[in-house]
PDB file of N, CA and C in Angstrom:
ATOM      1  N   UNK A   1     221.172 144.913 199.755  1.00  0.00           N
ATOM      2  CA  UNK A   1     220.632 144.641 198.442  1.00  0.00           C
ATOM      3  C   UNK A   1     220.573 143.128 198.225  1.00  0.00           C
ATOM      4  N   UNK A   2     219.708 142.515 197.342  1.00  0.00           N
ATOM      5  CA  UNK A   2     219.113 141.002 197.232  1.00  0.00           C
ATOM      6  C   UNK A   2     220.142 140.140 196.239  1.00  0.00           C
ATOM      7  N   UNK A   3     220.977 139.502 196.559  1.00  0.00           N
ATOM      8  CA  UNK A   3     221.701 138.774 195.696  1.00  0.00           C
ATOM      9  C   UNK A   3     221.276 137.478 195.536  1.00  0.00           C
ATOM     10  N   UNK A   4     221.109 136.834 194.615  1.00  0.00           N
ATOM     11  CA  UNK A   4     221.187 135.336 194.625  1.00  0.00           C
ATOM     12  C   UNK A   4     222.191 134.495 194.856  1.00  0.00           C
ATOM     13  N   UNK A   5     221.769 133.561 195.239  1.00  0.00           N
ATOM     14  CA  UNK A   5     222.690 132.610 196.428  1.00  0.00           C
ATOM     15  C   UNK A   5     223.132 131.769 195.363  1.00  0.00           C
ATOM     16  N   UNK A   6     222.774 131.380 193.963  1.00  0.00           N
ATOM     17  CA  UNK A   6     223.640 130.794 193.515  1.00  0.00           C
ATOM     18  C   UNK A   6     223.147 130.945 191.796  1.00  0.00           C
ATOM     19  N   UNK A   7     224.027 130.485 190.855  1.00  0.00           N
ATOM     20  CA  UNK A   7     223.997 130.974 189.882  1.00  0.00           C
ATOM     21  C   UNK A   7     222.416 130.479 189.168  1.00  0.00           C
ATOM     22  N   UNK A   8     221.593 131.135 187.948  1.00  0.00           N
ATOM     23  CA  UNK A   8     220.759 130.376 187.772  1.00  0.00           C
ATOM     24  C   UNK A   8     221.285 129.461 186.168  1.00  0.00           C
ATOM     25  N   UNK A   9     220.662 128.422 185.822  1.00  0.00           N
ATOM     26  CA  UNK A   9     221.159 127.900 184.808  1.00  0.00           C
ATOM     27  C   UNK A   9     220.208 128.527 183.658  1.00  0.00           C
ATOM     28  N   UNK A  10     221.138 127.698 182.287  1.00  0.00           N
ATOM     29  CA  UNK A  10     220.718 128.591 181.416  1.00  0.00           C
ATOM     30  C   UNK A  10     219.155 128.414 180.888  1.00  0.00           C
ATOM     31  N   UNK A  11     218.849 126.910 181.520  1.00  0.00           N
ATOM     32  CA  UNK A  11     217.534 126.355 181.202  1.00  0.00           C
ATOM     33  C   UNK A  11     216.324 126.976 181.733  1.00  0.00           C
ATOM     34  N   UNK A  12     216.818 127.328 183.255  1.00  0.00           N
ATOM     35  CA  UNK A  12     215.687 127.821 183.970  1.00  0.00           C
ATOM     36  C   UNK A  12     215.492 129.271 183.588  1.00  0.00           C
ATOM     37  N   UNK A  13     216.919 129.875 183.331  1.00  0.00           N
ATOM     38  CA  UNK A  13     216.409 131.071 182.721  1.00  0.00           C
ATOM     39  C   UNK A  13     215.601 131.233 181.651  1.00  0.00           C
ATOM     40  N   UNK A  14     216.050 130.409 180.434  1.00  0.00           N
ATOM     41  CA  UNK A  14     214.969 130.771 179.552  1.00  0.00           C
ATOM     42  C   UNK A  14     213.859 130.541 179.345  1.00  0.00           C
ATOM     43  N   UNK A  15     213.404 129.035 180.774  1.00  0.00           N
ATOM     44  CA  UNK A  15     211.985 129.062 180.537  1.00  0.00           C
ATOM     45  C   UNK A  15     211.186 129.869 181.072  1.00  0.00           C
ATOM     46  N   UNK A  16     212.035 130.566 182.327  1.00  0.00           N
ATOM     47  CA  UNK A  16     211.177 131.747 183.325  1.00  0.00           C
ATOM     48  C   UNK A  16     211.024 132.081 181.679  1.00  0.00           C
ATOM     49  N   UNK A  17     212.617 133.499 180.936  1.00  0.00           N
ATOM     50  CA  UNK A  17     211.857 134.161 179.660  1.00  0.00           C
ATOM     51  C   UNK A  17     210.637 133.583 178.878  1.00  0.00           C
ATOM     52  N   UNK A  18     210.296 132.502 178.257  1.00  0.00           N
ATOM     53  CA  UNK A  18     209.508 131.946 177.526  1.00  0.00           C
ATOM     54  C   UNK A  18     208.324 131.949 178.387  1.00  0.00           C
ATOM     55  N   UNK A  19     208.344 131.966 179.654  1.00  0.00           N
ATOM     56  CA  UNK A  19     206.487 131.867 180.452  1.00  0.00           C
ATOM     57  C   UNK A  19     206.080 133.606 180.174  1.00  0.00           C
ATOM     58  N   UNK A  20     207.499 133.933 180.719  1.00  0.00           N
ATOM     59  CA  UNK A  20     207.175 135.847 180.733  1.00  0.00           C
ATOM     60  C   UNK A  20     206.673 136.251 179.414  1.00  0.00           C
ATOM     61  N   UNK A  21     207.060 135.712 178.459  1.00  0.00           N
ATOM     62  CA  UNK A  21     206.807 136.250 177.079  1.00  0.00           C
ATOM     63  C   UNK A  21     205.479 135.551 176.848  1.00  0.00           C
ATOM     64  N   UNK A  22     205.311 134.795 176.809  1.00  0.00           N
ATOM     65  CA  UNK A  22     204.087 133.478 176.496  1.00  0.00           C
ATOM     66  C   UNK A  22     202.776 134.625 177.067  1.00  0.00           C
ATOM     67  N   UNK A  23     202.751 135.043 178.448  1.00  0.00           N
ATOM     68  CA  UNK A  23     202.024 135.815 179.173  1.00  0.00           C
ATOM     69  C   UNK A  23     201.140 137.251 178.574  1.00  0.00           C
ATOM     70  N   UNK A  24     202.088 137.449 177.777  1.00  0.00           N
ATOM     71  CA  UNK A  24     202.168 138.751 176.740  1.00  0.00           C
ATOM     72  C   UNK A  24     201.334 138.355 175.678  1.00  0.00           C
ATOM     73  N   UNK A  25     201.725 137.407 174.658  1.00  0.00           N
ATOM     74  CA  UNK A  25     200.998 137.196 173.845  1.00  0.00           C
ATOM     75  C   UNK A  25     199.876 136.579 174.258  1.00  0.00           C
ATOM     76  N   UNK A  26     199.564 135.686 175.262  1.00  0.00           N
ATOM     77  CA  UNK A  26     198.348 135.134 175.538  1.00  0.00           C
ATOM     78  C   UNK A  26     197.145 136.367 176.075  1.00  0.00           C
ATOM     79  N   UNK A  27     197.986 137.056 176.546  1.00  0.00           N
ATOM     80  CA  UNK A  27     196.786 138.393 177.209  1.00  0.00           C
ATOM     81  C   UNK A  27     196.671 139.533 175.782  1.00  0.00           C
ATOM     82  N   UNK A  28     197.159 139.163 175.246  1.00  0.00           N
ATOM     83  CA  UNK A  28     197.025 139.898 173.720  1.00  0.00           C
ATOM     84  C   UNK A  28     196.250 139.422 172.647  1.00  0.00           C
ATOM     85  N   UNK A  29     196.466 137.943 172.842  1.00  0.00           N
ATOM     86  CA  UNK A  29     195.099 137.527 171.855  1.00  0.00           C
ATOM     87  C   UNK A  29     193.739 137.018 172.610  1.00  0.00           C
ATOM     88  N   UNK A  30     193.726 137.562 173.972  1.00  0.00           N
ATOM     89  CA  UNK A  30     192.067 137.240 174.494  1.00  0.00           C
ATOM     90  C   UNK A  30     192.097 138.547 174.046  1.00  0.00           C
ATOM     91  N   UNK A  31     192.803 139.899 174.051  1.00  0.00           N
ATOM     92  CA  UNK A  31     192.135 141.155 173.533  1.00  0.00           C
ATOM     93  C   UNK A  31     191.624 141.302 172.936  1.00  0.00           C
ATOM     94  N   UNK A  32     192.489 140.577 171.694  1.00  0.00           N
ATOM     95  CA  UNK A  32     191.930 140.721 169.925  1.00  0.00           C
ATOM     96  C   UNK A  32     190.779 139.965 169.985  1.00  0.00           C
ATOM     97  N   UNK A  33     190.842 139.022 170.735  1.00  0.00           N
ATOM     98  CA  UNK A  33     189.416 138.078 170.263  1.00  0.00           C
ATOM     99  C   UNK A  33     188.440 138.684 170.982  1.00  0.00           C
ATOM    100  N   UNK A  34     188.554 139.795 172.429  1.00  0.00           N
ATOM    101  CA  UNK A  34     187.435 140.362 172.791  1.00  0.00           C
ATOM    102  C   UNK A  34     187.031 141.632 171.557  1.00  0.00           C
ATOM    103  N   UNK A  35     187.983 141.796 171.382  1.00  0.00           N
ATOM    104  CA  UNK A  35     187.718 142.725 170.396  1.00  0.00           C
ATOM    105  C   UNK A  35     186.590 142.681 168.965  1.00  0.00           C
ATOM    106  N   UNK A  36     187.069 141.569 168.309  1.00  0.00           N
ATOM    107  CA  UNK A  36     186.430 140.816 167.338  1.00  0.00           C
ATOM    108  C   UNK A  36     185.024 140.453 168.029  1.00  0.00           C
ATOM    109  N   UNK A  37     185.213 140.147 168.476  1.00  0.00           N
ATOM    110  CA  UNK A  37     183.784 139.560 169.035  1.00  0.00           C
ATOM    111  C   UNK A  37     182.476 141.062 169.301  1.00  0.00           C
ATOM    112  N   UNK A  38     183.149 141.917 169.817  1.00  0.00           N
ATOM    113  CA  UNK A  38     182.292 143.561 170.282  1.00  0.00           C
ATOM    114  C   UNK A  38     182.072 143.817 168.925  1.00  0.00           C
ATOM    115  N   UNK A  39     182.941 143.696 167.721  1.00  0.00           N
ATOM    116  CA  UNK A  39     182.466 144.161 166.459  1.00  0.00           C
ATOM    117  C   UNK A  39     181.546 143.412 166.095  1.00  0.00           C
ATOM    118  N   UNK A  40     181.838 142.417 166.248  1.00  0.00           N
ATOM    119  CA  UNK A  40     180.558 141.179 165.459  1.00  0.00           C
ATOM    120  C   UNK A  40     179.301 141.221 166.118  1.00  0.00           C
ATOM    121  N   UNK A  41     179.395 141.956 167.297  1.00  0.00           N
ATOM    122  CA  UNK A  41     178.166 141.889 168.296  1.00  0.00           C
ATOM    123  C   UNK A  41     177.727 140.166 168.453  1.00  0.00           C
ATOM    124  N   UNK A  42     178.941 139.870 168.738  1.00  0.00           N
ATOM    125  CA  UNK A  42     178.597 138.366 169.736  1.00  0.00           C
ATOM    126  C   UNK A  42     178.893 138.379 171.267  1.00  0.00           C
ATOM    127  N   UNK A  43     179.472 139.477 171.670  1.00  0.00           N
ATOM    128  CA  UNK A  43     179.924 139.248 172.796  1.00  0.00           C
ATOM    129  C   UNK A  43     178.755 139.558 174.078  1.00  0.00           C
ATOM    130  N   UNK A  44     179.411 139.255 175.334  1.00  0.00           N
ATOM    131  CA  UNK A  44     178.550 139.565 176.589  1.00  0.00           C
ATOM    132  C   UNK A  44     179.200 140.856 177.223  1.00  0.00           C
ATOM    133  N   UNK A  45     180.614 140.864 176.820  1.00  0.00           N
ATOM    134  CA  UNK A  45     181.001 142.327 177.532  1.00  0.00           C
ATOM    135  C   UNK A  45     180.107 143.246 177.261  1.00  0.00           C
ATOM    136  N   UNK A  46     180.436 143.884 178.839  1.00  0.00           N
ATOM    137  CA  UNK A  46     179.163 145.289 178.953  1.00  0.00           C
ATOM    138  C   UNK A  46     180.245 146.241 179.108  1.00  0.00           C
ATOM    139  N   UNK A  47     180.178 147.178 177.521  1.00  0.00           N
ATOM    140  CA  UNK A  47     180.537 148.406 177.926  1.00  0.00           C
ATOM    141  C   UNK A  47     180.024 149.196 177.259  1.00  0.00           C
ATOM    142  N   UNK A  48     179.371 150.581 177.501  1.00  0.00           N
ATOM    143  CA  UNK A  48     178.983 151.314 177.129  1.00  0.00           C
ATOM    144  C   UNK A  48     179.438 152.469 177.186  1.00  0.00           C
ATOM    145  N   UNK A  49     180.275 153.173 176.147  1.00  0.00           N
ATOM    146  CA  UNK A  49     181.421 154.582 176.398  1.00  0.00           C
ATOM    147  C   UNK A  49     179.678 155.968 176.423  1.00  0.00           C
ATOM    148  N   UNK A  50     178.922 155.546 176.307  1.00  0.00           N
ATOM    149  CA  UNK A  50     177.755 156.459 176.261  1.00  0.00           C
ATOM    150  C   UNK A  50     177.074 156.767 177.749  1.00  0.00           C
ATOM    151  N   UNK A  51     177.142 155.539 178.398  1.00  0.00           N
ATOM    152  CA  UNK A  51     176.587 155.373 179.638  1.00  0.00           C
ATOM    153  C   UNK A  51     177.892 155.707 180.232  1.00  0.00           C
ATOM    154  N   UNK A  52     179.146 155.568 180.693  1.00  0.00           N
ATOM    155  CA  UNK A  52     180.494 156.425 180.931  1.00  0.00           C
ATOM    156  C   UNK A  52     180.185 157.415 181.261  1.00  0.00           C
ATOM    157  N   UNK A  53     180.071 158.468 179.705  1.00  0.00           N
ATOM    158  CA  UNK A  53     179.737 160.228 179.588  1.00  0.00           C
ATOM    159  C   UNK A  53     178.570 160.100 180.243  1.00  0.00           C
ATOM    160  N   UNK A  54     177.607 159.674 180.277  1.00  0.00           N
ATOM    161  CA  UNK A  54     176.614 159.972 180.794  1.00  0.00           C
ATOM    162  C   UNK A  54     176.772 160.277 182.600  1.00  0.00           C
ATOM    163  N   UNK A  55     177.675 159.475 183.018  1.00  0.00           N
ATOM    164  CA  UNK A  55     177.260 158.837 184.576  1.00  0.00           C
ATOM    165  C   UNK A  55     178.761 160.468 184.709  1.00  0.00           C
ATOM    166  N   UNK A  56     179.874 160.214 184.154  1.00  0.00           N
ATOM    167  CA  UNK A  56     180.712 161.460 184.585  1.00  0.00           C
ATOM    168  C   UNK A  56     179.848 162.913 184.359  1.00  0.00           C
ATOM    169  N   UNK A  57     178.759 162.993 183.055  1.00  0.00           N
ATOM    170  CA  UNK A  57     177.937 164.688 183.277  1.00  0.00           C
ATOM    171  C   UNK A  57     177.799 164.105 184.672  1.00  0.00           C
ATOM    172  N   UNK A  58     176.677 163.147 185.081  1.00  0.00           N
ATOM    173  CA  UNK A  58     175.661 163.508 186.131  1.00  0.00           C
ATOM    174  C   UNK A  58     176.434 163.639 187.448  1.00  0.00           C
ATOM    175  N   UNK A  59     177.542 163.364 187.599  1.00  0.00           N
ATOM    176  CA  UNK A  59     178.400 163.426 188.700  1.00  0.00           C
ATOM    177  C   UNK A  59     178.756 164.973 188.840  1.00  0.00           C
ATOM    178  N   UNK A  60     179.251 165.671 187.473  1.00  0.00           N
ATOM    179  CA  UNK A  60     179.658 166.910 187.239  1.00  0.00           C
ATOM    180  C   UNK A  60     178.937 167.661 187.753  1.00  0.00           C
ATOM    181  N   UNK A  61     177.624 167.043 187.302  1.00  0.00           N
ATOM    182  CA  UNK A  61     176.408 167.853 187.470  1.00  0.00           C
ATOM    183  C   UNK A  61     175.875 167.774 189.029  1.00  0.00           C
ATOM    184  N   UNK A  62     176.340 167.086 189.744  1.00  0.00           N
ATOM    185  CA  UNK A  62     176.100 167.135 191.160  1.00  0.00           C
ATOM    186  C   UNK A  62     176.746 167.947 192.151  1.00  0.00           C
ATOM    187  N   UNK A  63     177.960 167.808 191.443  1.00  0.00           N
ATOM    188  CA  UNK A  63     179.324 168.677 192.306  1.00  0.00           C
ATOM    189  C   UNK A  63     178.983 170.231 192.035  1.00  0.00           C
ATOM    190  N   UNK A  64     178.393 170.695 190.568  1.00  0.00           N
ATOM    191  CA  UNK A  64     178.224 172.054 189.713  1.00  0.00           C
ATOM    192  C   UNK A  64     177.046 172.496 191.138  1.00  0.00           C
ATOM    193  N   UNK A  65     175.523 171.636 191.259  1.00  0.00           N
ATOM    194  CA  UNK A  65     174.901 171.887 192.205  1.00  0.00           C
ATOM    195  C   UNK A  65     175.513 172.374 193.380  1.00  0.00           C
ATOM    196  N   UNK A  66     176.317 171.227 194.207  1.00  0.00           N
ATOM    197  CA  UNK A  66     176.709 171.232 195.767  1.00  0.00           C
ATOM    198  C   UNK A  66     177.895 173.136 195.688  1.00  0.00           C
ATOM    199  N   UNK A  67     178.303 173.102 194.695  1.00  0.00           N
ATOM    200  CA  UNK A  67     178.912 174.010 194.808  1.00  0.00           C
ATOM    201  C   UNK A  67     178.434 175.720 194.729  1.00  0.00           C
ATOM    202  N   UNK A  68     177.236 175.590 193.849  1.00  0.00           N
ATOM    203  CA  UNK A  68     176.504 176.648 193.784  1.00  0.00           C
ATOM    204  C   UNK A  68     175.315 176.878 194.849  1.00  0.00           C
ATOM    205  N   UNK A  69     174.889 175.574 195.675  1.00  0.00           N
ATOM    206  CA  UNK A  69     174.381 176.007 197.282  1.00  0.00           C
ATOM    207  C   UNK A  69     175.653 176.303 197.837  1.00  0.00           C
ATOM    208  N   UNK A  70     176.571 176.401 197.862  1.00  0.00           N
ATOM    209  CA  UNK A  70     177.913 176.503 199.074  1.00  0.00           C
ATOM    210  C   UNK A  70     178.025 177.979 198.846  1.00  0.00           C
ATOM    211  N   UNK A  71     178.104 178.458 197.790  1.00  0.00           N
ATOM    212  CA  UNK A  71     177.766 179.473 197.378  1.00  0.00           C
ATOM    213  C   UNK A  71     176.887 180.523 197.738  1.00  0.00           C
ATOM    214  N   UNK A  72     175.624 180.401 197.698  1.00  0.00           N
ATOM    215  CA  UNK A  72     174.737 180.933 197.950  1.00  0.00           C
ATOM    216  C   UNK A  72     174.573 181.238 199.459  1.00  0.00           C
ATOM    217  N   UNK A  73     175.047 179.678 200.465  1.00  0.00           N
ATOM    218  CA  UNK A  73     175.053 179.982 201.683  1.00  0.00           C
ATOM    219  C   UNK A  73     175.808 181.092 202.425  1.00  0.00           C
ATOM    220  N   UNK A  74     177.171 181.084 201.678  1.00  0.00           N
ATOM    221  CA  UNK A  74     178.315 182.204 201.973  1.00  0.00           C
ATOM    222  C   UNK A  74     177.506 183.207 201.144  1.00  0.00           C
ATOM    223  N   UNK A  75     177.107 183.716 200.504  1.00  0.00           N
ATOM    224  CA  UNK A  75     176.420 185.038 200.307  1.00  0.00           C
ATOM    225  C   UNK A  75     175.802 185.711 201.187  1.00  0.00           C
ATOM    226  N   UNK A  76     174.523 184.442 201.778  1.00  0.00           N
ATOM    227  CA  UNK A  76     173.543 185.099 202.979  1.00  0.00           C
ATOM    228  C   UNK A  76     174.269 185.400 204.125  1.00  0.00           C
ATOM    229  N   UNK A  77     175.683 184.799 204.463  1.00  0.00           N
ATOM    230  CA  UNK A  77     175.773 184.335 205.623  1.00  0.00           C
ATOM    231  C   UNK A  77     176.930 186.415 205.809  1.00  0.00           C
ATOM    232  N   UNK A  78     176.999 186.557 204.438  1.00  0.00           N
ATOM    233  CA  UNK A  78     177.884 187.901 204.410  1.00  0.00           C
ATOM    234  C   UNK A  78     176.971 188.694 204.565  1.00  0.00           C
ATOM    235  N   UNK A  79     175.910 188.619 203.976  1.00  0.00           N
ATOM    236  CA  UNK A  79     174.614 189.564 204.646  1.00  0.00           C
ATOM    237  C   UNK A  79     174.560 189.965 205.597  1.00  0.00           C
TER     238      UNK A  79
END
């Protein structure tokens, strides 16, 4: 198991804590501000939860196909 070779001080510890934490809130307010921005319709993010559903039917809808020839083949093939 990984021990450290020597003690850490109390400085370095808390600035590691303070980067770790800093990290958190900084990736939390590019959210909010991506966020704000999709409402205001200023932004460039591309997302579309419509085009999503859309692309998972047509996938569904491919597998629903491949599965109903697989189907059909094992029918004739019991013939």
């Amino acid at each position: 198991m990984a021990v450290p070779k020597k003690r850490r001080s109390k400085a370095k510890g808390r600035t590691r804590l303070s980067n770790w934490k800093s990290k958190g809130r900084t990736t939390a307010d590019k959210a909010l501000n991506l966020a704000k921005s999709i409402v205001k319709k200023r932004s460039t993010f591309i997302f579309d939860p419509k085009k999503k559903k859309f692309e998972e039917k047509s996938s569904q809808d491919e597998n629903d196909k491949v599965k109903i020839e697989q189907n059909t083949e094992n029918n004739m093939t019991e013939q």
